[in-house]
C-alpha atoms as a PDB file:
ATOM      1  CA  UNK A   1       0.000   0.000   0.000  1.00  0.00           C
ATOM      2  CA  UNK A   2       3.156   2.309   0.540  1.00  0.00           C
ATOM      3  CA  UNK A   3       4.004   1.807  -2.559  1.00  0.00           C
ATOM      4  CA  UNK A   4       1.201   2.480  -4.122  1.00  0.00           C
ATOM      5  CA  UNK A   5       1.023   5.872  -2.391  1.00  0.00           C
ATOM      6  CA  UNK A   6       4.535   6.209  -2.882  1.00  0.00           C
ATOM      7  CA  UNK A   7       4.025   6.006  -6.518  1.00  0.00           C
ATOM      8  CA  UNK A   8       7.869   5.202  -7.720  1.00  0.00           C
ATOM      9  CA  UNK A   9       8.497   8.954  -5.594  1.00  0.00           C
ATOM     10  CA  UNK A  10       5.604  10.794  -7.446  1.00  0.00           C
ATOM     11  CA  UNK A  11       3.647  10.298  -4.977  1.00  0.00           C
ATOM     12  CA  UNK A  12       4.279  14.029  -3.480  1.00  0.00           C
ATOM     13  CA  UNK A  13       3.489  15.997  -6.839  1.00  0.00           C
ATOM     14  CA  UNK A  14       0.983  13.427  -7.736  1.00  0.00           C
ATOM     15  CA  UNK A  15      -1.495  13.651  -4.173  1.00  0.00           C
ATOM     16  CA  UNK A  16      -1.115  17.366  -4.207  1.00  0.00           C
ATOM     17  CA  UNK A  17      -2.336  17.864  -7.439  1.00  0.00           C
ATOM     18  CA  UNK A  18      -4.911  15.770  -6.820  1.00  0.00           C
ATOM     19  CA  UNK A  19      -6.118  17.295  -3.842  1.00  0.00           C
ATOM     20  CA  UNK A  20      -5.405  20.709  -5.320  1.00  0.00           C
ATOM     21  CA  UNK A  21      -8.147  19.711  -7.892  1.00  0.00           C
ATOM     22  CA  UNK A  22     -10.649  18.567  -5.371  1.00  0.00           C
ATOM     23  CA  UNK A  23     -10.190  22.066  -3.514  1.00  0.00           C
ATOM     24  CA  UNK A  24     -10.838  24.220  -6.889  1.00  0.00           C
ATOM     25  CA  UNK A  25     -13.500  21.882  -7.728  1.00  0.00           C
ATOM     26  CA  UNK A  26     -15.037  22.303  -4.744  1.00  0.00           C
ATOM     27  CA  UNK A  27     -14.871  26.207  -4.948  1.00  0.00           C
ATOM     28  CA  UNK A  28     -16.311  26.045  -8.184  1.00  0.00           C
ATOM     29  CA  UNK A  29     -19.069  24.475  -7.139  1.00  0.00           C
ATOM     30  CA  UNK A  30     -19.886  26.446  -4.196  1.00  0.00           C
ATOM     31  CA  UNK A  31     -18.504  29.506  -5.473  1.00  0.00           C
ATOM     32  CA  UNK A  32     -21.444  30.697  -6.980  1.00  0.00           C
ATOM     33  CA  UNK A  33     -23.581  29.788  -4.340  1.00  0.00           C
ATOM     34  CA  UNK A  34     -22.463  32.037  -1.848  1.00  0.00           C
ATOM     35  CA  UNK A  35     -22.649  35.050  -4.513  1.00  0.00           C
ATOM     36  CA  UNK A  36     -26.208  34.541  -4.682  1.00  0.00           C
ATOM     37  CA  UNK A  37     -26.435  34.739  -0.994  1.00  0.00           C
ATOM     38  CA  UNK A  38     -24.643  37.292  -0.372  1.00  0.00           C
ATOM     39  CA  UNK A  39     -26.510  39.147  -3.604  1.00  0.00           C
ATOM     40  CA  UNK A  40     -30.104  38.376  -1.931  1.00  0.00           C
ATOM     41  CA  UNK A  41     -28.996  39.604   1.493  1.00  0.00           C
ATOM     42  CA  UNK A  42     -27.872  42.587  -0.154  1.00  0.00           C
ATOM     43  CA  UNK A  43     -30.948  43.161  -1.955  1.00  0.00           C
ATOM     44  CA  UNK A  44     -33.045  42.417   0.955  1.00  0.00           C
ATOM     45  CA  UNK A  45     -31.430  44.860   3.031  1.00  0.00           C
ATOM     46  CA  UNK A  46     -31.521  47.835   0.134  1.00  0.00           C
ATOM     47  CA  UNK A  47     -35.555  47.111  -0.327  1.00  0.00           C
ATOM     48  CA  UNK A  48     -35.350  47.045   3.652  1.00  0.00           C
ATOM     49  CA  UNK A  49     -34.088  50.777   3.667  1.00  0.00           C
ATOM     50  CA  UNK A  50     -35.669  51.769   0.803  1.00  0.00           C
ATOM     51  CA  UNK A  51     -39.174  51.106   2.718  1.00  0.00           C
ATOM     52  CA  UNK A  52     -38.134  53.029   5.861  1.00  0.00           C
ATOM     53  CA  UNK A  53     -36.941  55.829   3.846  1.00  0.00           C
ATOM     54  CA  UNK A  54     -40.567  55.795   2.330  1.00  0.00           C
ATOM     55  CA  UNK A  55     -42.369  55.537   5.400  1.00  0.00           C
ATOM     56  CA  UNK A  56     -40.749  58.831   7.128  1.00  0.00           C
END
């Protein structure tokens, strides 16, 4: 199994790019998820003083 993780001394460059992939691949994904969170919470708060300007 050492070996195989070992990968004929690879094995550094090899898991790290692997995992490097995984973490961008993961940030792709959620990436754009949290923009439209952050976008709606924006908006929310904007229509939020945009009604209490009104109201005075």
């Amino acid at each position: 199994m050492s070996a195989w993780f070992d990968m004929g001394g690879h094995g550094l460059y090899v898991w790290s790019s692997y995992g490097l992939f995984v973490v961008v691949m993961l940030w792709d994904l959620l990436s754009p998820w949290l923009r439209r969170r952050r976008l709606l919470r924006t908006l929310a708060l904007k229509i939020r003083r945009e009604a209490a300007r009104r109201s005075t």
